[in-house]
Protein backbone atom coordinates (compact mmCIF):
# COMPACT_ATOMS: atom_id res chain seq x y z
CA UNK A 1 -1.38 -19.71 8.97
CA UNK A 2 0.09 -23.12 9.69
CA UNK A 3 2.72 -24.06 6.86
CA UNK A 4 4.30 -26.97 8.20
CA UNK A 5 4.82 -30.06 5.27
CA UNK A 6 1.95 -31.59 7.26
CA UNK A 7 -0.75 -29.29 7.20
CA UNK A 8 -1.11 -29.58 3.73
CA UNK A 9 -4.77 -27.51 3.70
CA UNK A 10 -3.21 -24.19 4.80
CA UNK A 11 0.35 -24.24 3.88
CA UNK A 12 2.35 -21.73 1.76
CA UNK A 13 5.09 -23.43 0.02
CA UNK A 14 7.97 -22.48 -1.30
CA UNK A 15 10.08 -21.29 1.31
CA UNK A 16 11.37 -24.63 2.18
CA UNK A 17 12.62 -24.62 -1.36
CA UNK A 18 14.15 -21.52 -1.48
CA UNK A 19 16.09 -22.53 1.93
CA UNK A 20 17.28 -25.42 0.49
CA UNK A 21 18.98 -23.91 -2.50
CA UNK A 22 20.52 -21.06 -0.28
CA UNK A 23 21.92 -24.30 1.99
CA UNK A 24 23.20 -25.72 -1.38
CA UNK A 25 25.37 -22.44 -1.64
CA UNK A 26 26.62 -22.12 0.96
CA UNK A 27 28.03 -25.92 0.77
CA UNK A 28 30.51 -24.42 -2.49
CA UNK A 29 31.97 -22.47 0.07
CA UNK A 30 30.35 -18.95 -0.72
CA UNK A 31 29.95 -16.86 2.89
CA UNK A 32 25.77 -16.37 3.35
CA UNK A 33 24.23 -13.18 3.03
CA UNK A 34 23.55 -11.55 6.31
CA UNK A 35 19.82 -10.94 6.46
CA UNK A 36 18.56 -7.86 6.02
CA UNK A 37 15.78 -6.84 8.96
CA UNK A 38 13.16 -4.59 8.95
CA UNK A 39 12.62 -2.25 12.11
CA UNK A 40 9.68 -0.76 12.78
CA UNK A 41 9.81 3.15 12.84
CA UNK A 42 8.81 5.21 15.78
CA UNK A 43 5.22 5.52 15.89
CA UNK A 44 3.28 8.59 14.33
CA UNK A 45 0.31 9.80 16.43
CA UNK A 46 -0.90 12.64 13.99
CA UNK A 47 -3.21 12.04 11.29
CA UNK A 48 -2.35 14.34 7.76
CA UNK A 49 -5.30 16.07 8.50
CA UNK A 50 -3.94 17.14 12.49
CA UNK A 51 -6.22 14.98 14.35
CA UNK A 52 -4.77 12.96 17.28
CA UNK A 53 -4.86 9.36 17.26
CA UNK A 54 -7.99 8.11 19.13
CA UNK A 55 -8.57 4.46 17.93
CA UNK A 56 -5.72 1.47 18.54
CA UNK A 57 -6.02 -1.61 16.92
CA UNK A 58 -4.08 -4.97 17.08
CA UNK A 59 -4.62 -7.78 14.82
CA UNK A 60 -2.53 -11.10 14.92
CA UNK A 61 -2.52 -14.80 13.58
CA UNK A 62 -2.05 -16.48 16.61
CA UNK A 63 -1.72 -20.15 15.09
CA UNK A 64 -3.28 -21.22 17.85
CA UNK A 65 -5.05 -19.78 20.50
CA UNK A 66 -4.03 -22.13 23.52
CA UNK A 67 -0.56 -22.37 22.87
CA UNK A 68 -0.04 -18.72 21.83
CA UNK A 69 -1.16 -17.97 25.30
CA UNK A 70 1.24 -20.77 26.80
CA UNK A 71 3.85 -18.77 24.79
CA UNK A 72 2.89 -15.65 26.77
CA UNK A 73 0.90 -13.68 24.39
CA UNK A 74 -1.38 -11.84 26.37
CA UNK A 75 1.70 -10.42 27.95
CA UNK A 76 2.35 -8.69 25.28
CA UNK A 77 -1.00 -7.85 24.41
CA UNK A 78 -1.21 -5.76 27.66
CA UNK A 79 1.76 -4.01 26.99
CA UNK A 80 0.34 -2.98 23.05
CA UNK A 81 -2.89 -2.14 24.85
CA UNK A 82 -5.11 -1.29 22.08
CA UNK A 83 -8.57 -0.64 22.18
CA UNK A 84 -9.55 -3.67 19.77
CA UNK A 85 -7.79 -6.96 19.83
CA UNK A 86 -8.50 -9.33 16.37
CA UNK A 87 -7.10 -12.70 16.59
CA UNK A 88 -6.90 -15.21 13.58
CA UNK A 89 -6.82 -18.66 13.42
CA UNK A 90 -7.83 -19.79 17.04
CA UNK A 91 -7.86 -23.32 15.97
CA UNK A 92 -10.06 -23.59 19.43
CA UNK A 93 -13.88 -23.92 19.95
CA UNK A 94 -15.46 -21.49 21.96
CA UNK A 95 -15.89 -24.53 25.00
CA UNK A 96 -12.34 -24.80 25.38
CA UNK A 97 -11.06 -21.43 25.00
CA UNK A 98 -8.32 -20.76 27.62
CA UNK A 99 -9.83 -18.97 31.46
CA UNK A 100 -6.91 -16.62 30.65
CA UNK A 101 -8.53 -15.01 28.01
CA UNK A 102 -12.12 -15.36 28.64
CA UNK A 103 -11.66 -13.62 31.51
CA UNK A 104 -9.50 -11.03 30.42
CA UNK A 105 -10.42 -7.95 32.29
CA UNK A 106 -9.14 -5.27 30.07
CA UNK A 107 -11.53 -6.36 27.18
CA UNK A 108 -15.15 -7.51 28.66
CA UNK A 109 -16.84 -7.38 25.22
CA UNK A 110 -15.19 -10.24 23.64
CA UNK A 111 -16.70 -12.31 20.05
CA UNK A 112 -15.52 -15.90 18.72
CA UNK A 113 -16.08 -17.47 15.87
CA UNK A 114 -14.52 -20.90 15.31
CA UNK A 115 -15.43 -23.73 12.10
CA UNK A 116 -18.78 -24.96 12.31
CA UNK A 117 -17.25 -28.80 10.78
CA UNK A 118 -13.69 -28.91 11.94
CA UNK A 119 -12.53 -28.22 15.53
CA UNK A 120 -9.40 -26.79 15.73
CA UNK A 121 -9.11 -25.20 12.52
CA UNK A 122 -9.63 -22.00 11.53
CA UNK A 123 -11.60 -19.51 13.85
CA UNK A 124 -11.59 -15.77 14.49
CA UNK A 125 -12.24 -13.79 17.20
CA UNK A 126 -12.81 -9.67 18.32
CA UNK A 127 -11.89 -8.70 21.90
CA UNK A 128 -13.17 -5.18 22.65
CA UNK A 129 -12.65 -2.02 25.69
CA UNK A 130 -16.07 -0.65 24.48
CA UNK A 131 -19.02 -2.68 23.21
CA UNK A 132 -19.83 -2.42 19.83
CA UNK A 133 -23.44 -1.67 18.52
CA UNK A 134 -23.97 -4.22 16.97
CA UNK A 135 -21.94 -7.56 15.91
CA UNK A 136 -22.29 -10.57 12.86
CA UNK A 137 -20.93 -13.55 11.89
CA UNK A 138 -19.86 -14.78 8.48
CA UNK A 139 -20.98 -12.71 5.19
CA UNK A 140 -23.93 -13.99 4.65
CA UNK A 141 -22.96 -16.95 2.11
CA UNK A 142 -23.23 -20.45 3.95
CA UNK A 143 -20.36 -21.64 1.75
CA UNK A 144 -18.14 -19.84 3.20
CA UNK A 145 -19.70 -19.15 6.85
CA UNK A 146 -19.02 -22.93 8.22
CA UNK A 147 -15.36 -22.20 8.56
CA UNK A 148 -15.49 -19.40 11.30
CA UNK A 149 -13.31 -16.56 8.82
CA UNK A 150 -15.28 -13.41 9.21
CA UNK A 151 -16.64 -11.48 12.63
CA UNK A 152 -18.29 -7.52 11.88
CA UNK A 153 -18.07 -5.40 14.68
CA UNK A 154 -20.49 -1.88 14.00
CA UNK A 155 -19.23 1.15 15.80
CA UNK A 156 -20.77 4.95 15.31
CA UNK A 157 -18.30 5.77 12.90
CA UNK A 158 -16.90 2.65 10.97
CA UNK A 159 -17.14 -1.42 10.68
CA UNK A 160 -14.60 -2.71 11.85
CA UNK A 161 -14.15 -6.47 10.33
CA UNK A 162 -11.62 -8.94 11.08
CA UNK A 163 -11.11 -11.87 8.45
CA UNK A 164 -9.03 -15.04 8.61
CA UNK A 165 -9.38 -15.84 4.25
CA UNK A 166 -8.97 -18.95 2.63
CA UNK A 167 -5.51 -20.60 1.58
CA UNK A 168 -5.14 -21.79 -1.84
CA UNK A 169 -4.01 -24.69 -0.35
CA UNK A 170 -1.36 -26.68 -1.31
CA UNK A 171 -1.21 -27.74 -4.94
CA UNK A 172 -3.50 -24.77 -5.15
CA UNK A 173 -6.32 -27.20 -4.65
CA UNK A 174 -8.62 -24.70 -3.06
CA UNK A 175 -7.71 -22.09 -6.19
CA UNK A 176 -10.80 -22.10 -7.03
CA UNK A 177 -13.11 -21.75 -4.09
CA UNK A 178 -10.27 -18.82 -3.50
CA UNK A 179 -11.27 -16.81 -5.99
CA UNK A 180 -15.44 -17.23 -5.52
CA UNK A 181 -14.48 -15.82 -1.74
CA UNK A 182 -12.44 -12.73 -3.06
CA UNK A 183 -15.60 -11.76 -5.66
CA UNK A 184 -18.23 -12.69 -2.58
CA UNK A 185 -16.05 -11.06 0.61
CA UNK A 186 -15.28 -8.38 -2.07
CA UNK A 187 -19.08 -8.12 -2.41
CA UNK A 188 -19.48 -7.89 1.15
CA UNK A 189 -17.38 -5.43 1.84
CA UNK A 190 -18.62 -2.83 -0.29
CA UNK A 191 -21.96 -3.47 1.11
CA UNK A 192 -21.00 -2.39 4.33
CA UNK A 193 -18.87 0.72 2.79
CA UNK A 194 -21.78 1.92 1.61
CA UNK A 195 -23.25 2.16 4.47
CA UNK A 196 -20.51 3.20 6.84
CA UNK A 197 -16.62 3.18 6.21
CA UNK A 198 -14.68 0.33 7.24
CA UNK A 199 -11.65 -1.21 8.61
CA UNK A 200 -10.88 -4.97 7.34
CA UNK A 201 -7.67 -6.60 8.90
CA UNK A 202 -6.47 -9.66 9.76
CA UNK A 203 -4.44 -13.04 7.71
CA UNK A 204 -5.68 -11.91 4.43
CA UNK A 205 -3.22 -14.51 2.80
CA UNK A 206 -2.04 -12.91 -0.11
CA UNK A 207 1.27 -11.40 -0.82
CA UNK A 208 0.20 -8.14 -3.09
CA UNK A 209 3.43 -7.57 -4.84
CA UNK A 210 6.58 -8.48 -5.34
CA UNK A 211 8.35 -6.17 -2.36
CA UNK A 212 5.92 -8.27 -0.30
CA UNK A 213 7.62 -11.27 0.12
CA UNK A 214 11.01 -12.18 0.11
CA UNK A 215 11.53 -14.87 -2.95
CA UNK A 216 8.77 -13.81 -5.52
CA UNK A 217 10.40 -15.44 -8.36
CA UNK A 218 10.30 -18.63 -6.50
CA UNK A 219 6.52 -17.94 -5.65
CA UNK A 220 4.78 -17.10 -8.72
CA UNK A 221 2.60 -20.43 -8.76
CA UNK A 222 2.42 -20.97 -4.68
CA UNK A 223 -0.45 -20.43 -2.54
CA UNK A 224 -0.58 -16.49 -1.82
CA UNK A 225 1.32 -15.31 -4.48
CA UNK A 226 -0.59 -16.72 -7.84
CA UNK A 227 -1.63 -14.20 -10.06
CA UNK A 228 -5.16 -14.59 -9.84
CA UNK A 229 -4.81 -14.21 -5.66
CA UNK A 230 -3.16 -11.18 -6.02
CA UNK A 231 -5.69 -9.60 -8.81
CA UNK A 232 -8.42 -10.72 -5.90
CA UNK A 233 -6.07 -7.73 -3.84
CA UNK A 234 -5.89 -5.41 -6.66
CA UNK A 235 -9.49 -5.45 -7.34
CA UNK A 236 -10.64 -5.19 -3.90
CA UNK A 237 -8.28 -2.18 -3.65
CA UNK A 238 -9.89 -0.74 -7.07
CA UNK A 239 -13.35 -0.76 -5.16
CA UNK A 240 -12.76 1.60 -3.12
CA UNK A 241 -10.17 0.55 -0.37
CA UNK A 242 -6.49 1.19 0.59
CA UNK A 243 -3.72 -1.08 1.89
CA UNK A 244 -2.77 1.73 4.93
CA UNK A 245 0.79 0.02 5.31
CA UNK A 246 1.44 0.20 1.61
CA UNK A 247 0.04 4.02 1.92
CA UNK A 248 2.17 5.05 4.41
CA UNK A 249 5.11 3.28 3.44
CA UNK A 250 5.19 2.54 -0.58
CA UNK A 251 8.64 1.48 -1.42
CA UNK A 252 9.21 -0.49 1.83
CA UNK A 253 10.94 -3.73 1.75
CA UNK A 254 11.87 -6.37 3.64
CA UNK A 255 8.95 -5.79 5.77
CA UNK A 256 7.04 -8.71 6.42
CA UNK A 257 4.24 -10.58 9.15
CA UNK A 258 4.49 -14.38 8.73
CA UNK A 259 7.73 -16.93 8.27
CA UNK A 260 7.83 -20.83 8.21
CA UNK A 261 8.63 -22.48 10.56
CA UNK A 262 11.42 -24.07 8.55
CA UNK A 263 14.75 -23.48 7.76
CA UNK A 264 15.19 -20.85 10.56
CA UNK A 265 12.69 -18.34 8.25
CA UNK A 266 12.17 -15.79 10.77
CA UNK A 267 16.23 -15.17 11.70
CA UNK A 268 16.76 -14.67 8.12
CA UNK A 269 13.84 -12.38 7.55
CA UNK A 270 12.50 -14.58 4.54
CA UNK A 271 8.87 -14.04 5.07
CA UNK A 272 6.17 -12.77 3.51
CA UNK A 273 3.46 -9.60 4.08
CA UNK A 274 0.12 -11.61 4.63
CA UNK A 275 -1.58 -9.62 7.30
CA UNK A 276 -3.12 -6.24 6.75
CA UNK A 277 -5.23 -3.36 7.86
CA UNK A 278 -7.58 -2.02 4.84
CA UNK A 279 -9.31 0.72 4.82
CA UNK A 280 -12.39 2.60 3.35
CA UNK A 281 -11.24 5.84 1.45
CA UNK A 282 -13.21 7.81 4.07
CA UNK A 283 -11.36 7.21 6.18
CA UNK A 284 -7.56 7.69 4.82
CA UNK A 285 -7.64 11.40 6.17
CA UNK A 286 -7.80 9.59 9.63
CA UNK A 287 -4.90 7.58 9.31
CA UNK A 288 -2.13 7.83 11.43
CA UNK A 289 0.18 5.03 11.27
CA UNK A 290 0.17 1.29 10.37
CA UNK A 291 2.89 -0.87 12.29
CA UNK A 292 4.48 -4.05 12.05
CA UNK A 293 5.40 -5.62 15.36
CA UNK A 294 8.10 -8.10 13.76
CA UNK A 295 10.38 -8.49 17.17
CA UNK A 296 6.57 -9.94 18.84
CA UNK A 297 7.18 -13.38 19.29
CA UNK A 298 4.41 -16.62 19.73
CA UNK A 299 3.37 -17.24 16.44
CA UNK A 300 4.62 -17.71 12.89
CA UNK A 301 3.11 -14.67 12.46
CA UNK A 302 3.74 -11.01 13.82
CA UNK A 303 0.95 -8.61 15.22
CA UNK A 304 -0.26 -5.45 13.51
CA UNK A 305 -1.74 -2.13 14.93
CA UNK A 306 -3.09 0.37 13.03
CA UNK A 307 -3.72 4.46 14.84
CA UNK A 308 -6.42 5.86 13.71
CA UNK A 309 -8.56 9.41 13.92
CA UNK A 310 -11.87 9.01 13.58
């Protein structure tokens, strides 16, 4: 999620701000806190039920898709190795998509989805080990299919569905058309629960509480931390669905997948939790471990990869 001053259609502000008033302080002469870092536990391979982890997969706003893979991302991609790969925000139509990925041995069923009125912005896309059964675009709503947010992958025992949502915007300008996505992808979601359990991840730009995001007080009426975006969270979570990271780890702080660009954000760990994997309560028994890959570098955001039984 681009959040430089110039990209004023996807930015989350506030940072900047909050950077400039810890600059101001340091001026009087008062030492800096050190940061405080989160580092990501030792994986757990054992659902709570006893099963074995069988299912691996990564998720990661690339901002970018050609220079993330200048910056070496698939390198690191083929040292994760999972079994899915969801990218978000691709920025890059399907024409001009980099030979390095598209032929990508390691995952021959690979998806795109890219904005249908604005090249370079947006886009989605589902790289694959095994081929799915079946696989959609969008969520059925025109309104919000043009921008390239949502690809559905069906496998024999769950959806798996990869989302890139709406900012707010700057100014909260897009507020609105925010919160008719939440009630329609909300919609959407539980359509395809009942059917067969899911697994949503991806940018799903919303902080859900205050432990995640650095500066909350400084947030309250910035894009992914307004009330109303975070009652969008809460009520997709009171449908039916849990946030696995949040499961696994409640009272976890500091840990966080996207910092600015600005004011050397990522060093000081002032960042934000915007990226998630979200599953159907079916299959909670399954879960094995959520991670946060916050020392992968190539974006202003950091991978995820969630274990899984199923």
């Amino acid at each position: 999620m681009p959040k430089r001053a110039k990209k004023n259609e996807e930015g989350v502000d506030g940072e900047a701000d909050n950077g400039t008033a810890a600059a101001k302080k340091e001026k009087k002469g008062k030492e800096p806190e050190a940061p405080i870092l989160y580092e990501d536990p030792p994986e757990k391979l054992t659902s709570k039920d006893g099963r074995a982890a069988n299912m691996k997969i990564t998720s990661w706003n690339v901002d970018g898709l050609r220079a993330w893979v200048k910056k070496n991302g698939l390198d690191w991609v083929r040292k994760e190795d999972p079994d899915i790969l969801c990218l978000q925000e691709t920025k890059c139509a399907e024409k001009a998509l980099p030979a390095d990925i598209t032929g990508m041995p390691e995952y021959p069923h690979k998806y795109w989805a890219g904005s249908e009125d604005k090249e370079g912005y947006s886009g989605v896309a589902m790289l694959c080990k095994t081929e799915p059964l079946n696989v959609t675009y969008g969520i059925g709503k025109e309104e919000h299919d043009k921008e390239g947010r949502v690809i559905t992958a069906e496998f024999p025992d769950f959806f798996l569905v990869t989302a890139y949502v709406p900012n707010a915007s700057r100014g909260l300008v897009r507020l609105d058309y925010r919160k008719t996505w939440d009630v329609d992808f909300r919609a959407y979601l539980c359509g395809l629960d009942a059917r067969k359990p899911l697994v949503l991840c991806g940018d799903l730009n919303v902080a859900h509480q205050e432990i995640d995001l650095k500066n909350p007080k400084g947030n309250r009426k910035n894009a992914g931390f307004t009330p109303e975006e975070r009652e969008g969270f809460t009520q997709l979570l009171e449908a039916g669905f849990t946030d696995s990271f949040r499961e696994l780890y409640p009272d976890q702080a500091y840990a966080y997948t996207f910092w600015t660009y600005m004011m050397n954000a990522r060093s000081k760990n002032v960042g934000w939790r915007l990226d998630y994997f979200v599953l159907s309560s079916a299959l909670l028994p399954g879960l094995c471990d959520s991670k946060i890959r916050n020392t992968a570098m190539g974006s202003d955001h950091c991978p995820i990869t969630l274990f899984l039984a199923v």
